[in-house]
Protein backbone atom coordinates (compact mmCIF):
# COMPACT_ATOMS: atom_id res chain seq x y z
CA UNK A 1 27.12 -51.23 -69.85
CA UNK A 2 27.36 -52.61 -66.52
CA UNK A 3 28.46 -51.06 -63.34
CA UNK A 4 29.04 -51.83 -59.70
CA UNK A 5 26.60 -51.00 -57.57
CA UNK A 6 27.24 -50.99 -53.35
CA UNK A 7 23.87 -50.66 -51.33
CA UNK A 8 24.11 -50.25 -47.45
CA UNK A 9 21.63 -49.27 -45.10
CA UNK A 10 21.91 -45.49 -44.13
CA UNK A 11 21.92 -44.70 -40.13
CA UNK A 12 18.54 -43.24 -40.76
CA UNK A 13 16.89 -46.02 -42.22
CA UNK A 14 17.30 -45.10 -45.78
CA UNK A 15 19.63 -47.32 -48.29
CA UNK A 16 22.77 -45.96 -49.80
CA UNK A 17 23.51 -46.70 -53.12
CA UNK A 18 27.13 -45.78 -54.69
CA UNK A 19 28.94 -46.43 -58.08
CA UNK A 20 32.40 -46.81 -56.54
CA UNK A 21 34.24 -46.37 -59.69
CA UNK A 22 32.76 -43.42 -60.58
CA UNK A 23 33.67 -40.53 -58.01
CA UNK A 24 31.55 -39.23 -55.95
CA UNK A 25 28.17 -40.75 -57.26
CA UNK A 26 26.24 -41.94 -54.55
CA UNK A 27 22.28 -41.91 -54.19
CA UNK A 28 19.47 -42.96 -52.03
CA UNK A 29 16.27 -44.32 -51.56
CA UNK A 30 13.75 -44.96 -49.11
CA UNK A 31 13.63 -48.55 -50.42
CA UNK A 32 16.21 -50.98 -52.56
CA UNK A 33 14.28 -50.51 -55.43
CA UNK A 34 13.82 -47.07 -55.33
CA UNK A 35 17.71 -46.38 -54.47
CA UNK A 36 18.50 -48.86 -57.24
CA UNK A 37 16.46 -46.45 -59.77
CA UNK A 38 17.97 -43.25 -58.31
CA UNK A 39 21.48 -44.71 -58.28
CA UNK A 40 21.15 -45.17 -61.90
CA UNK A 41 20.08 -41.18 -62.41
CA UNK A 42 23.19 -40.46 -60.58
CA UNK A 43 25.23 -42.93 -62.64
CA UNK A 44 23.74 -41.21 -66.10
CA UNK A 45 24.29 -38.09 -64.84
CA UNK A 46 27.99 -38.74 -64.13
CA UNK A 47 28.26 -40.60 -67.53
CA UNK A 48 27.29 -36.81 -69.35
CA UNK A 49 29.30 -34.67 -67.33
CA UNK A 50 32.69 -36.59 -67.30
CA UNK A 51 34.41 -35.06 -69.94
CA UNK A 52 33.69 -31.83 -68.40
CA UNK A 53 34.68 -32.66 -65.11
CA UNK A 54 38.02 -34.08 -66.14
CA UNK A 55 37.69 -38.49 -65.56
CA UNK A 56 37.34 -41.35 -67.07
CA UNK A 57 35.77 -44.79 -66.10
CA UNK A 58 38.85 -47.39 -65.45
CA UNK A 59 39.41 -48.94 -68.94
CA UNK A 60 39.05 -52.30 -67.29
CA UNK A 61 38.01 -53.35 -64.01
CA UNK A 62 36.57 -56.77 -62.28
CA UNK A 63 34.76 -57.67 -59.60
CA UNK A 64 36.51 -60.04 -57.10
CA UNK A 65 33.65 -60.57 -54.38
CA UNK A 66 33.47 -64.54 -55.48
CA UNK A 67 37.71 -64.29 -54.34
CA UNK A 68 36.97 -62.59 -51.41
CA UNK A 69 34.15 -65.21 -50.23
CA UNK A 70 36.01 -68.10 -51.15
């Protein structure tokens, strides 16, 4: 399975990484890489607990960047 991943640089010099279509699962690192791997922890994480906590990934989603920059 694939998912989005958004990394930005954090204000203190750490990168962000978030899952936007998952709620609330956002990670960081203090490198790309090591954001990248903790990202995906998060992501797993989210993937065991969603039944639990009550959602669903969208049945069907797409990325549109390559619109956007056209």
């Amino acid at each position: 399975m694939e998912l989005p991943v958004v990394l930005t640089p954090g204000e203190d010099g750490w990168v962000v990484a978030e899952c936007p279509i998952i709620p609330g699962c956002v990670s960081q690192g203090r490198t790309r890489d090591e954001a990248l791997a903790n990202i995906r922890d998060a992501i797993l994480l989210c993937l065991e607990t969603r039944e639990a906590e009550g959602w669903e990934l969208p049945g069907e989603y797409e990325e549109a960047l390559n619109e956007l920059l056209s």
